[in-house]
PDB file of N, CA and C in Angstrom:
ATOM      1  N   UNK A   1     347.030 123.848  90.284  1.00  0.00           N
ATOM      2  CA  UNK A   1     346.540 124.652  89.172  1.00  0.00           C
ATOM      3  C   UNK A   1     347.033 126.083  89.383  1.00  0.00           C
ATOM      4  N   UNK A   2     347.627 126.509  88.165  1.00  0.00           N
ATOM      5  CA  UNK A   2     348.139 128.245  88.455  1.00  0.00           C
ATOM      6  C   UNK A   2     347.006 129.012  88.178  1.00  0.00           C
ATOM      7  N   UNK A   3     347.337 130.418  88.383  1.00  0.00           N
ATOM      8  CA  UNK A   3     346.107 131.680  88.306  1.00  0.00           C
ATOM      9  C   UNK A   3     345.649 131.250  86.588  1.00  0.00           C
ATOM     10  N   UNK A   4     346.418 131.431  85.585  1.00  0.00           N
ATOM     11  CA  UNK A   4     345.896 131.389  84.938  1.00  0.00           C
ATOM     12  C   UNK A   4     344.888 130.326  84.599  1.00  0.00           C
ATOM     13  N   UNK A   5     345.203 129.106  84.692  1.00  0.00           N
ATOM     14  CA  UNK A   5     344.499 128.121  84.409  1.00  0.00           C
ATOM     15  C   UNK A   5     343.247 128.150  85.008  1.00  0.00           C
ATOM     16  N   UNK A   6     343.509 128.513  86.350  1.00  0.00           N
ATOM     17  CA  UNK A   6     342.291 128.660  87.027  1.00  0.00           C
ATOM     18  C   UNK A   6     341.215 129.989  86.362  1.00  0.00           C
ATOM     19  N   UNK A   7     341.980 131.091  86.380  1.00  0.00           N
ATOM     20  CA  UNK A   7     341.130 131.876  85.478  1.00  0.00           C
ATOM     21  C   UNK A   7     340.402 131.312  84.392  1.00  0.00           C
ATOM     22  N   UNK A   8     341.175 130.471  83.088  1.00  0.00           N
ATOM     23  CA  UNK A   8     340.990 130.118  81.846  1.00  0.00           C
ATOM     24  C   UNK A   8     339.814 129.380  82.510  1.00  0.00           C
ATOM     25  N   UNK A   9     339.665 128.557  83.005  1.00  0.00           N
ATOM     26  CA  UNK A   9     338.840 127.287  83.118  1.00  0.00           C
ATOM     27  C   UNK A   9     337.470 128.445  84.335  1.00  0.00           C
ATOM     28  N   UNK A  10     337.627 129.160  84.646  1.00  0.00           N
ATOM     29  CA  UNK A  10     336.553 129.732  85.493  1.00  0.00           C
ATOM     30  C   UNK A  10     335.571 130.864  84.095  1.00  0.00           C
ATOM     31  N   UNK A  11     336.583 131.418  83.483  1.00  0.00           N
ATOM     32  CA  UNK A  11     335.607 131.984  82.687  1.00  0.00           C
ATOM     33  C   UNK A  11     334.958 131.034  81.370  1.00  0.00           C
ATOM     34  N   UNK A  12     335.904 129.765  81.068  1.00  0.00           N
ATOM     35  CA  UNK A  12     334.947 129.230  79.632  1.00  0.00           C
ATOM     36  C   UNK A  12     333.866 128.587  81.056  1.00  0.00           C
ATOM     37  N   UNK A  13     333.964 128.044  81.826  1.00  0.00           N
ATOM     38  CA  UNK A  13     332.218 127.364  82.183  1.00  0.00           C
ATOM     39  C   UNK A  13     331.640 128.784  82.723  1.00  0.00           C
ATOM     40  N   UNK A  14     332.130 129.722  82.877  1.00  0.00           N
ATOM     41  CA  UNK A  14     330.907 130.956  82.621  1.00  0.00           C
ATOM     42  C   UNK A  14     330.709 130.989  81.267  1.00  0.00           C
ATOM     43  N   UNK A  15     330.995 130.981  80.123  1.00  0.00           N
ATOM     44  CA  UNK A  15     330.717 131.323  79.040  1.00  0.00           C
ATOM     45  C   UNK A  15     329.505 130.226  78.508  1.00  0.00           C
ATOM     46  N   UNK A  16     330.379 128.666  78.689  1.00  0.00           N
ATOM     47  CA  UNK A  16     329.225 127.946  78.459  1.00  0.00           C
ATOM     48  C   UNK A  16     328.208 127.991  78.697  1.00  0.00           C
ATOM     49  N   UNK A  17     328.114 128.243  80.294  1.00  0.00           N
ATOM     50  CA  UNK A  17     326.624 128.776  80.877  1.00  0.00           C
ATOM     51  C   UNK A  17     325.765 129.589  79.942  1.00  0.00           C
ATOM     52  N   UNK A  18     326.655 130.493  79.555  1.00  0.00           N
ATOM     53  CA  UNK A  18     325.207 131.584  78.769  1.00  0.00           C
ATOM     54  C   UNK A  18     325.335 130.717  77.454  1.00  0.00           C
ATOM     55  N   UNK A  19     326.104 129.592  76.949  1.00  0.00           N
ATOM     56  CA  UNK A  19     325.849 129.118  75.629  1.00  0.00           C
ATOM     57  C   UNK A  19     324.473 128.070  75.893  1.00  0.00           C
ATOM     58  N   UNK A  20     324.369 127.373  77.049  1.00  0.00           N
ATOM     59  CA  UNK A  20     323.490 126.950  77.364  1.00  0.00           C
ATOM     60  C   UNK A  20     322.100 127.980  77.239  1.00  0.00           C
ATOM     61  N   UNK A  21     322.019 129.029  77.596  1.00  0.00           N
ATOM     62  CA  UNK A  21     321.112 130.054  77.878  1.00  0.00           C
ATOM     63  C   UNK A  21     320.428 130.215  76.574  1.00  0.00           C
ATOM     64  N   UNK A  22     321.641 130.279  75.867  1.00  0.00           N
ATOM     65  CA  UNK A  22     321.254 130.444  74.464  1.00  0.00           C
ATOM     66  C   UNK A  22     320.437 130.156  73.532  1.00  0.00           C
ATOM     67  N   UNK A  23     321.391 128.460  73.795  1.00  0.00           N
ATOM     68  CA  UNK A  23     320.036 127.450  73.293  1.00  0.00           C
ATOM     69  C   UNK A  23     319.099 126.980  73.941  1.00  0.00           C
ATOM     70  N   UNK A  24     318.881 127.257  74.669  1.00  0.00           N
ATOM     71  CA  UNK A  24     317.000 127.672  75.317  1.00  0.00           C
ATOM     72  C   UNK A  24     316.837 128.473  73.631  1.00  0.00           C
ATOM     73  N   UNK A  25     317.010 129.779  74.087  1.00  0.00           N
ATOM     74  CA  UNK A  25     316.508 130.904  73.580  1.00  0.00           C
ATOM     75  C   UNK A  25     316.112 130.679  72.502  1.00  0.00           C
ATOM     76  N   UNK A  26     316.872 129.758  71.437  1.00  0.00           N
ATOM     77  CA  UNK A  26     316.887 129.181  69.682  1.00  0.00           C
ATOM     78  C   UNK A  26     315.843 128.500  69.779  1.00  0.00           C
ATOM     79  N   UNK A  27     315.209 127.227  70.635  1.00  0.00           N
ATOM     80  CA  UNK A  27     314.226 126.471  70.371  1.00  0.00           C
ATOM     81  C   UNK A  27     313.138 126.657  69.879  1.00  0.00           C
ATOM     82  N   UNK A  28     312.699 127.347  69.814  1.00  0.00           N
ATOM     83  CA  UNK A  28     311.672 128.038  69.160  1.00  0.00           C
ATOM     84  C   UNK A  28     311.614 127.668  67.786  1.00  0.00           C
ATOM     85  N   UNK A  29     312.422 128.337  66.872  1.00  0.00           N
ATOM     86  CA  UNK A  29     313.389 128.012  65.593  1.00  0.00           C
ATOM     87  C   UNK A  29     313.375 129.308  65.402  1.00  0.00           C
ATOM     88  N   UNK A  30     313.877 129.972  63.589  1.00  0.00           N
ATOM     89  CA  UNK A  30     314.063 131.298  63.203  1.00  0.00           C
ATOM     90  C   UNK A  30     312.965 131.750  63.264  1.00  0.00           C
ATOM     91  N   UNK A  31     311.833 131.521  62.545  1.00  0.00           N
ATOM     92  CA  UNK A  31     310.929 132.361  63.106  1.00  0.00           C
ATOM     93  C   UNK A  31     310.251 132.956  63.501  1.00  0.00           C
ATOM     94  N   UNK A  32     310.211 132.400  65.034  1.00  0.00           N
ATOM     95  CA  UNK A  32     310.017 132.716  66.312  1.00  0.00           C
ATOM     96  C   UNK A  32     311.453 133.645  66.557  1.00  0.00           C
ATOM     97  N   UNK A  33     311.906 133.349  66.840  1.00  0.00           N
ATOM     98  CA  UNK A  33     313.084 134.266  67.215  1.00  0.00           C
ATOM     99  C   UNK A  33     313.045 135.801  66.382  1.00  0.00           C
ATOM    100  N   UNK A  34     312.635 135.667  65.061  1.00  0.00           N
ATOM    101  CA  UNK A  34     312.816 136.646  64.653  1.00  0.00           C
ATOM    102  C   UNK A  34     311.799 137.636  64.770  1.00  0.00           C
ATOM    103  N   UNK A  35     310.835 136.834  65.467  1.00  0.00           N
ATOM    104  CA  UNK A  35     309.238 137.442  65.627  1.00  0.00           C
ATOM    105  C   UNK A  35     309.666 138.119  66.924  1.00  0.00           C
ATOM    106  N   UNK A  36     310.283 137.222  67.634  1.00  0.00           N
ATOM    107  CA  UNK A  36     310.580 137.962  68.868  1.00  0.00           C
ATOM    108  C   UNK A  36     311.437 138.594  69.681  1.00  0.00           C
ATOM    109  N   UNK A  37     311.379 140.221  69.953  1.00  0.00           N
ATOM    110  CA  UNK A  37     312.458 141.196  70.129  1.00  0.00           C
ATOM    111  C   UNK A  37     312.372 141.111  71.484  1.00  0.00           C
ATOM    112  N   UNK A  38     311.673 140.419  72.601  1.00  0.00           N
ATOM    113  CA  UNK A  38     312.866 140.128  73.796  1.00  0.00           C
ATOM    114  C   UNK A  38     313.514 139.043  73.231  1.00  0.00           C
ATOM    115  N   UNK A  39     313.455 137.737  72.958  1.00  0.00           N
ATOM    116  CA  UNK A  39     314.677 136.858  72.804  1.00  0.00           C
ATOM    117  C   UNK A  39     315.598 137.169  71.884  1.00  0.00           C
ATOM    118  N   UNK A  40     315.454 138.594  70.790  1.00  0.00           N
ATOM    119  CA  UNK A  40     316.583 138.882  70.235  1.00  0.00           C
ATOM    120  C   UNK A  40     317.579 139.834  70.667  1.00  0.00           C
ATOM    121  N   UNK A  41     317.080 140.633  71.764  1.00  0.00           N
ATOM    122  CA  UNK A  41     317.975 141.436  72.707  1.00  0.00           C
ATOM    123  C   UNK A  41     318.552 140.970  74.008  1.00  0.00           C
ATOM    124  N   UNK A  42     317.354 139.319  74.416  1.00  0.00           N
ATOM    125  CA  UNK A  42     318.134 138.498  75.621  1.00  0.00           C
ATOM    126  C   UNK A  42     319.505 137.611  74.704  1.00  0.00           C
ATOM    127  N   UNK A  43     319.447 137.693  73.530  1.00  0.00           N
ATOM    128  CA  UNK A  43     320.851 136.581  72.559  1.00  0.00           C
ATOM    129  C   UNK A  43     321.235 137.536  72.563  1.00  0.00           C
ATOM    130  N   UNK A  44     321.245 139.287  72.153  1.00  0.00           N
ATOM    131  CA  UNK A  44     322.165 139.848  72.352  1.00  0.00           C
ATOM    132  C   UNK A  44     323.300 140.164  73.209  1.00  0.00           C
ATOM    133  N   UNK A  45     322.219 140.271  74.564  1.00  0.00           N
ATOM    134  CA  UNK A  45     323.145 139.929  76.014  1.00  0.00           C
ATOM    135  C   UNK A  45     323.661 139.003  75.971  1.00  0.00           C
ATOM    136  N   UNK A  46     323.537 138.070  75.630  1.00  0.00           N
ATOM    137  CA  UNK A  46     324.405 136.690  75.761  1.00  0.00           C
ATOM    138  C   UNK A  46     325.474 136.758  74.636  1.00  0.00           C
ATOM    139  N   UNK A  47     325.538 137.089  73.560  1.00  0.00           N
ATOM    140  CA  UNK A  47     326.741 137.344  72.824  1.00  0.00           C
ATOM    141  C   UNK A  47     327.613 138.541  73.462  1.00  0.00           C
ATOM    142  N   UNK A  48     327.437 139.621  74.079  1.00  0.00           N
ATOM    143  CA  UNK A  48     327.884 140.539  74.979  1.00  0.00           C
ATOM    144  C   UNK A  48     328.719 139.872  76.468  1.00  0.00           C
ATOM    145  N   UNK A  49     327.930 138.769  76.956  1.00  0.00           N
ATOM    146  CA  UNK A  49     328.303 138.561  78.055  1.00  0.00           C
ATOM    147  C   UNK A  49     329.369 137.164  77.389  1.00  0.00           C
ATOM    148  N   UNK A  50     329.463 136.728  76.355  1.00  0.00           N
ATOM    149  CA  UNK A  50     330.332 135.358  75.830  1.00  0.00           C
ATOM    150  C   UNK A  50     331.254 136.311  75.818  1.00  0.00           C
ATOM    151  N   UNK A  51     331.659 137.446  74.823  1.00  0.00           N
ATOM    152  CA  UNK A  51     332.839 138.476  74.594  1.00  0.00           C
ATOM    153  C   UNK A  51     333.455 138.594  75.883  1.00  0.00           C
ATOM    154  N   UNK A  52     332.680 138.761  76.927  1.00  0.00           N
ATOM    155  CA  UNK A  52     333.254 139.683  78.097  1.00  0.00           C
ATOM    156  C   UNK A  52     333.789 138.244  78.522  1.00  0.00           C
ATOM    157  N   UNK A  53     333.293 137.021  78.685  1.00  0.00           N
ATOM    158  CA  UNK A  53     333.964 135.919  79.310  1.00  0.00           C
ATOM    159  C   UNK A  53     335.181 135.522  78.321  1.00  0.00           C
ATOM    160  N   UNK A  54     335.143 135.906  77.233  1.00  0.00           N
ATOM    161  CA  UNK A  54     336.273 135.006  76.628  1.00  0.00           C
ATOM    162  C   UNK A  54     337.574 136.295  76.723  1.00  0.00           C
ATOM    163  N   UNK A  55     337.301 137.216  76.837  1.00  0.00           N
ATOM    164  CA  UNK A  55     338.160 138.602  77.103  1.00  0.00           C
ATOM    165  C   UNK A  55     338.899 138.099  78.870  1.00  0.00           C
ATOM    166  N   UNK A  56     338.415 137.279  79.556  1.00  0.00           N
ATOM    167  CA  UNK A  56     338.553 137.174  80.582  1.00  0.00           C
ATOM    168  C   UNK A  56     339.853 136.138  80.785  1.00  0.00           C
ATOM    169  N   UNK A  57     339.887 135.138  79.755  1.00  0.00           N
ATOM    170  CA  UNK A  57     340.535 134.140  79.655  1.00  0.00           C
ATOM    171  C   UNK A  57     341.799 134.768  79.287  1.00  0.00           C
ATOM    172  N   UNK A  58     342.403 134.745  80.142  1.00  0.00           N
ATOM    173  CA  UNK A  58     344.187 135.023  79.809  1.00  0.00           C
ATOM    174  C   UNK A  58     344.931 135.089  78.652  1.00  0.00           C
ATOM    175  N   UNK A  59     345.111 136.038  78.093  1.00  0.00           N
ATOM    176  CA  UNK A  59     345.654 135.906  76.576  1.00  0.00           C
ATOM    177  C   UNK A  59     346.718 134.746  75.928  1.00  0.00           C
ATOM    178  N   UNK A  60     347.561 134.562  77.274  1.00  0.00           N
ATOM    179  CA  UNK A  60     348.765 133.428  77.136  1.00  0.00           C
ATOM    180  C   UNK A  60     348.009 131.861  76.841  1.00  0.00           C
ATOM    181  N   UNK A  61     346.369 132.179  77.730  1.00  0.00           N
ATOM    182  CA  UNK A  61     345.977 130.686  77.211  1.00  0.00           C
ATOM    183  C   UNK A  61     345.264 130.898  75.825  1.00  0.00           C
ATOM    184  N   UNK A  62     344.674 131.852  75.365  1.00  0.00           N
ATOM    185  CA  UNK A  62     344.307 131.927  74.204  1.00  0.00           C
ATOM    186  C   UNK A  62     345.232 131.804  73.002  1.00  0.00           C
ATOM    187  N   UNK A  63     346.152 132.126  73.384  1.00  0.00           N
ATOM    188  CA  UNK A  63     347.133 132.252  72.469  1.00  0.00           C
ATOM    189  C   UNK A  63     347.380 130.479  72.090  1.00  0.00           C
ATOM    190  N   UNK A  64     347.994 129.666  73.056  1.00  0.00           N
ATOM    191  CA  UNK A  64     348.107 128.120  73.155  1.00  0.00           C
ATOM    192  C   UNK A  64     346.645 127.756  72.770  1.00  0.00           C
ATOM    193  N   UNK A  65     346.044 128.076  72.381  1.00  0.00           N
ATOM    194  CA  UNK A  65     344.385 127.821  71.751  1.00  0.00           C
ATOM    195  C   UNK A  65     343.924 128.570  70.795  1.00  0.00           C
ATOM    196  N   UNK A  66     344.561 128.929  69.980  1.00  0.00           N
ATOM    197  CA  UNK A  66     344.251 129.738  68.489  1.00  0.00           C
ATOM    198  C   UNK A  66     343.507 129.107  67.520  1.00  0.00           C
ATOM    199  N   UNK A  67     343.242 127.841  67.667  1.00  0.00           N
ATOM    200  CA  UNK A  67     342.375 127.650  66.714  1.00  0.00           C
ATOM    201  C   UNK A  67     340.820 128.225  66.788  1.00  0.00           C
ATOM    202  N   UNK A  68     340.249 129.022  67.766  1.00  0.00           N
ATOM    203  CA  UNK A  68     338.988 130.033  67.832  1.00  0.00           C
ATOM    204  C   UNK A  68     339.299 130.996  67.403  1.00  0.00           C
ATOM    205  N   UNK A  69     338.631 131.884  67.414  1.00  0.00           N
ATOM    206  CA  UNK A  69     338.952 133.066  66.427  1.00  0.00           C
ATOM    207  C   UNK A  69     338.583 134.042  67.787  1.00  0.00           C
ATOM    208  N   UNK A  70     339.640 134.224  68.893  1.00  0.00           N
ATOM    209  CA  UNK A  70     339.204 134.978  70.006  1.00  0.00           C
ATOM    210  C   UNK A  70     338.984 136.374  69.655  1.00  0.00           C
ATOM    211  N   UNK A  71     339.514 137.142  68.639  1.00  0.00           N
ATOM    212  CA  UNK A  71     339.636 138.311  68.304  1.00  0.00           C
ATOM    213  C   UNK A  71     338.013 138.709  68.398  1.00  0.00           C
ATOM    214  N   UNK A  72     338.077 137.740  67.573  1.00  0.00           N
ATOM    215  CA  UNK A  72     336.554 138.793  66.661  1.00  0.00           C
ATOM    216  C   UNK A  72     335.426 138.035  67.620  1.00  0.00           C
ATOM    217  N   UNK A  73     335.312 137.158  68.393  1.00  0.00           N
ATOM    218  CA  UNK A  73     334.308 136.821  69.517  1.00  0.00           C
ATOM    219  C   UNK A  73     334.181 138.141  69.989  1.00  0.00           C
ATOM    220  N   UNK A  74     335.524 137.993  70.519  1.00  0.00           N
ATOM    221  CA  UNK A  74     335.430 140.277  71.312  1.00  0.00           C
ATOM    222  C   UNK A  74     335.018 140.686  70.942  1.00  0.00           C
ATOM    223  N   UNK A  75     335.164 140.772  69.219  1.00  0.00           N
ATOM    224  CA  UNK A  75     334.878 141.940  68.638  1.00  0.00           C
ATOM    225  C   UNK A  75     333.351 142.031  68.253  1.00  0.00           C
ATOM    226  N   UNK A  76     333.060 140.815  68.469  1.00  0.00           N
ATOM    227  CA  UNK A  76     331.438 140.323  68.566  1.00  0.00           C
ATOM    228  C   UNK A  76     330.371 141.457  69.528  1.00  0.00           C
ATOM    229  N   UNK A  77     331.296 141.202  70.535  1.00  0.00           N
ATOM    230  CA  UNK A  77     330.724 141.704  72.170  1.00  0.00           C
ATOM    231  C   UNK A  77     330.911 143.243  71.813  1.00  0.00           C
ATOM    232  N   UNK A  78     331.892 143.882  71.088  1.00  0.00           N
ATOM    233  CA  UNK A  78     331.548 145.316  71.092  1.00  0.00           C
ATOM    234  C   UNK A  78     330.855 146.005  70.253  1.00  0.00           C
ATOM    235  N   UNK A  79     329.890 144.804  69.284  1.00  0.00           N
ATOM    236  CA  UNK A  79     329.386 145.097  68.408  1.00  0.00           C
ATOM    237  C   UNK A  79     328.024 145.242  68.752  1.00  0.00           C
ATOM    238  N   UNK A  80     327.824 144.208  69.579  1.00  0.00           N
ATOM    239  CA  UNK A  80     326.593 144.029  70.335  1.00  0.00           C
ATOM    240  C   UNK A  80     326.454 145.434  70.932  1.00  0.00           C
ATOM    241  N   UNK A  81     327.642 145.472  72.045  1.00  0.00           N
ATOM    242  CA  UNK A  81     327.425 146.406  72.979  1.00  0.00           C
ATOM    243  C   UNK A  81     326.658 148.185  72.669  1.00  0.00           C
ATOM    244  N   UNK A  82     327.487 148.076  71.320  1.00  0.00           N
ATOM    245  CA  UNK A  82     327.747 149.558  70.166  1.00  0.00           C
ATOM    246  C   UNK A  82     327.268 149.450  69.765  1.00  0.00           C
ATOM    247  N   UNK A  83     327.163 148.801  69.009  1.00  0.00           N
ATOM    248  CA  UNK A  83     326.249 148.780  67.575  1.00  0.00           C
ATOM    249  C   UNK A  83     324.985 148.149  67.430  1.00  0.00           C
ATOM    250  N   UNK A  84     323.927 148.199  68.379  1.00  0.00           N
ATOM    251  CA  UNK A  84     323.209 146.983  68.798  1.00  0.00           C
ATOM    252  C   UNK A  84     322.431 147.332  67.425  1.00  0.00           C
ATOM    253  N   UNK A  85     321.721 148.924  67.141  1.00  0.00           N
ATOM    254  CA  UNK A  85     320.949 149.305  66.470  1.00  0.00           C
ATOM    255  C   UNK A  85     321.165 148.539  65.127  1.00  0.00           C
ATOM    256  N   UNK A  86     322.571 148.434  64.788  1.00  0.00           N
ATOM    257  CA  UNK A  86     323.220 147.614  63.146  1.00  0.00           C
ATOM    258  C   UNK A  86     322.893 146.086  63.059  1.00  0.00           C
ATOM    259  N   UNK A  87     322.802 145.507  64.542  1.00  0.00           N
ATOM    260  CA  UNK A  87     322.423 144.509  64.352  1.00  0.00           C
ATOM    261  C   UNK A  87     321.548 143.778  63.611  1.00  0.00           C
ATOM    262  N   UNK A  88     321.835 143.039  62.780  1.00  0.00           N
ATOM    263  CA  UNK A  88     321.307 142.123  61.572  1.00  0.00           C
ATOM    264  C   UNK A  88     320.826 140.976  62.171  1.00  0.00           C
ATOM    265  N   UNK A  89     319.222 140.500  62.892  1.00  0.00           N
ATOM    266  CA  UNK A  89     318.557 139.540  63.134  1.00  0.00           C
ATOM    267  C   UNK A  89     318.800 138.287  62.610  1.00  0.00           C
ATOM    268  N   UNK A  90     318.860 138.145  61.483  1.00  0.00           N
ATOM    269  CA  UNK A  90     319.368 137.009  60.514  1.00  0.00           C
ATOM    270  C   UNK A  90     320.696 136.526  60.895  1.00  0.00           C
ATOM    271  N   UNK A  91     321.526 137.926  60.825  1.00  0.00           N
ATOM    272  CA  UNK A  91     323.639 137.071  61.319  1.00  0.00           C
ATOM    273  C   UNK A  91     323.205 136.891  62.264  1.00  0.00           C
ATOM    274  N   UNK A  92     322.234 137.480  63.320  1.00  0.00           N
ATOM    275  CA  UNK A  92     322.694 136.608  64.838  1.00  0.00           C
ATOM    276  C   UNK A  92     321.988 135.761  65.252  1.00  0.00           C
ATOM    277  N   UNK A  93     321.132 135.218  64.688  1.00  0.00           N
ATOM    278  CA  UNK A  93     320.507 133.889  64.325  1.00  0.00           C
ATOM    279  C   UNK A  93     321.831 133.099  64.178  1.00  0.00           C
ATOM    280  N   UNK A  94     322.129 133.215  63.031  1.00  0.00           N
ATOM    281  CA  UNK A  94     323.277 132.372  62.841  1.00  0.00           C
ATOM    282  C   UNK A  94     324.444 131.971  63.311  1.00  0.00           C
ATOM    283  N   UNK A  95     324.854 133.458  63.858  1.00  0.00           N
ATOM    284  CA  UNK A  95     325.947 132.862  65.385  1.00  0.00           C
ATOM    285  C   UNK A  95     325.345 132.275  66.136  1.00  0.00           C
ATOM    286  N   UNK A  96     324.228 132.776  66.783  1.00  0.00           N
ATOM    287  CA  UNK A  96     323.545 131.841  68.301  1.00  0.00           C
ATOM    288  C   UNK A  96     323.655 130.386  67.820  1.00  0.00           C
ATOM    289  N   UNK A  97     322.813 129.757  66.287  1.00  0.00           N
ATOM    290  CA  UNK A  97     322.685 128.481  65.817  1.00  0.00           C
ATOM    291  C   UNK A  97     324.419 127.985  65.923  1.00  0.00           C
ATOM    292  N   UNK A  98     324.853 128.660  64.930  1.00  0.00           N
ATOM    293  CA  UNK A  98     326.307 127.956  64.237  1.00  0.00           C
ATOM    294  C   UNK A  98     327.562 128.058  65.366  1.00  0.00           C
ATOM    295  N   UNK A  99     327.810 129.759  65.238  1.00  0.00           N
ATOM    296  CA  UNK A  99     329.314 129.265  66.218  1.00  0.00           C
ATOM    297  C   UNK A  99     329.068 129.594  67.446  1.00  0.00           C
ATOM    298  N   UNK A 100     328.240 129.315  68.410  1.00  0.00           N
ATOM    299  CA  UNK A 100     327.653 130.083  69.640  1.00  0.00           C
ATOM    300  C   UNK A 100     327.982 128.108  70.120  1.00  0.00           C
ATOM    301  N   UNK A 101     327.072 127.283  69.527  1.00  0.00           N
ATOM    302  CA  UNK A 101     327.272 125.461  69.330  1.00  0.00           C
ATOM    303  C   UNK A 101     328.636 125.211  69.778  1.00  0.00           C
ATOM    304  N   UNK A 102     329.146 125.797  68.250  1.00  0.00           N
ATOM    305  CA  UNK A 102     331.125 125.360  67.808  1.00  0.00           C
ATOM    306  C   UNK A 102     331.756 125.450  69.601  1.00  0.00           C
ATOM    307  N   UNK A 103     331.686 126.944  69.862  1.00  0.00           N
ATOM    308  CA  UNK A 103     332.108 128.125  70.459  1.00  0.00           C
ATOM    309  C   UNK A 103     332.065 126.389  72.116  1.00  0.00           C
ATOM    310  N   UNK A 104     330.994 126.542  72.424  1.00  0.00           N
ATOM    311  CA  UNK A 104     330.284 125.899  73.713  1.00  0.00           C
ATOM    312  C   UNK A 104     331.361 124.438  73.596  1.00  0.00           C
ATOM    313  N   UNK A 105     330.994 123.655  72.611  1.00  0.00           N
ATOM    314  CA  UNK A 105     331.984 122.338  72.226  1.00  0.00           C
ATOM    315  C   UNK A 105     333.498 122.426  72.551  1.00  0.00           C
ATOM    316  N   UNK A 106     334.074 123.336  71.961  1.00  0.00           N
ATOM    317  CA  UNK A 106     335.690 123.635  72.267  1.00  0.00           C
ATOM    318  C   UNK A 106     335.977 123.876  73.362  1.00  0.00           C
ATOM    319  N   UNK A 107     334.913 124.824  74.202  1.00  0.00           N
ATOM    320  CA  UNK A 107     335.495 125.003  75.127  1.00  0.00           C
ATOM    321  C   UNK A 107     335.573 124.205  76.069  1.00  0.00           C
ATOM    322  N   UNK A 108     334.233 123.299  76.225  1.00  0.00           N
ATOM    323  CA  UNK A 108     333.966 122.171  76.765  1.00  0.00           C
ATOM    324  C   UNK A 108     335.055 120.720  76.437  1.00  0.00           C
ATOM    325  N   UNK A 109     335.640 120.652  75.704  1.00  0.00           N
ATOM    326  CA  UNK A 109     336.277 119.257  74.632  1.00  0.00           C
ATOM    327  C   UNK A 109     337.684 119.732  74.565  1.00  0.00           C
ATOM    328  N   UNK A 110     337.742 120.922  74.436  1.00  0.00           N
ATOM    329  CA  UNK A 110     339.290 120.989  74.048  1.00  0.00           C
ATOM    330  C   UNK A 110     339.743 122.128  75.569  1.00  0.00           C
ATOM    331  N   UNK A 111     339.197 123.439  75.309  1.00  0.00           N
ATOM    332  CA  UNK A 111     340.288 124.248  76.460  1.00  0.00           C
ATOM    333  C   UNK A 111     340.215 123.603  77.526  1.00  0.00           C
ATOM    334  N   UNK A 112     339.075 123.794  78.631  1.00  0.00           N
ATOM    335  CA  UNK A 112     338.944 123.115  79.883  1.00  0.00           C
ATOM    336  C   UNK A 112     339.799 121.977  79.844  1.00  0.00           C
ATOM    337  N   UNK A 113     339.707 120.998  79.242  1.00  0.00           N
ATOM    338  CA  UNK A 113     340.595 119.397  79.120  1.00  0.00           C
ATOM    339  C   UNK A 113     341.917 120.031  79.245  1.00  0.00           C
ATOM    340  N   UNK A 114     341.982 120.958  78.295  1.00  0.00           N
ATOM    341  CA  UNK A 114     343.648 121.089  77.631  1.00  0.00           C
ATOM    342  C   UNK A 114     344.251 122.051  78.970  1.00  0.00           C
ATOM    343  N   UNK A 115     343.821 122.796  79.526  1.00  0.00           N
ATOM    344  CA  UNK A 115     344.673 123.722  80.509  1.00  0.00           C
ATOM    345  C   UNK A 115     345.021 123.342  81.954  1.00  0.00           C
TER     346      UNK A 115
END
């Protein structure tokens, strides 16, 4: 296995990890979650800490894996990071539910397999 691969494949099962984390955090359902501002600033960290893991993954393998939308995951994480105050409870409901799921599956099913 080369650096990269090894990189690629060390940061998506960190990432999964906090996708796992995540969905803990959702069980509850919306809202609960929305009732509650630690589990909406602990999903924040976890969309912060997914950015920083998928930023980690070697661009050359992202690139051979374009069907995610790596850009704006990042751009996820600096939104969090920055902009926490703008944060919209409702959209990040919906990432944690919708592509936080997607996000965990691919990486699990397709990159890891594929690199």
């Amino acid at each position: 296995m080369n650096v990269e691969t090894h990189k690629a494949r060390d940061a998506a099962t960190r990432v999964i990890a906090v996708c796992d984390v995540i969905a803990q955090i959702v069980t509850g359902g919306k809202d609960s979650f929305l009732a509650d501002v630690q589990a909406q600033w602990a999903a924040e960290m976890g969309l912060i800490r997914i950015g920083e893991g998928v930023a980690k993954i070697p661009v050359a393998i992202r690139e051979r894996f374009a069907e995610q939308p790596w850009r704006q995951i990042i751009d996820m994480r600096n939104f969090a990071a920055h902009q926490y105050d703008d944060l919209d409870p409702h959209r990040v409901w919906r990432t944690l539910t919708v592509d936080v799921p997607r996000l965990r599956a691919y990486l699990a099913e397709v990159l890891i397999p594929g690199v």
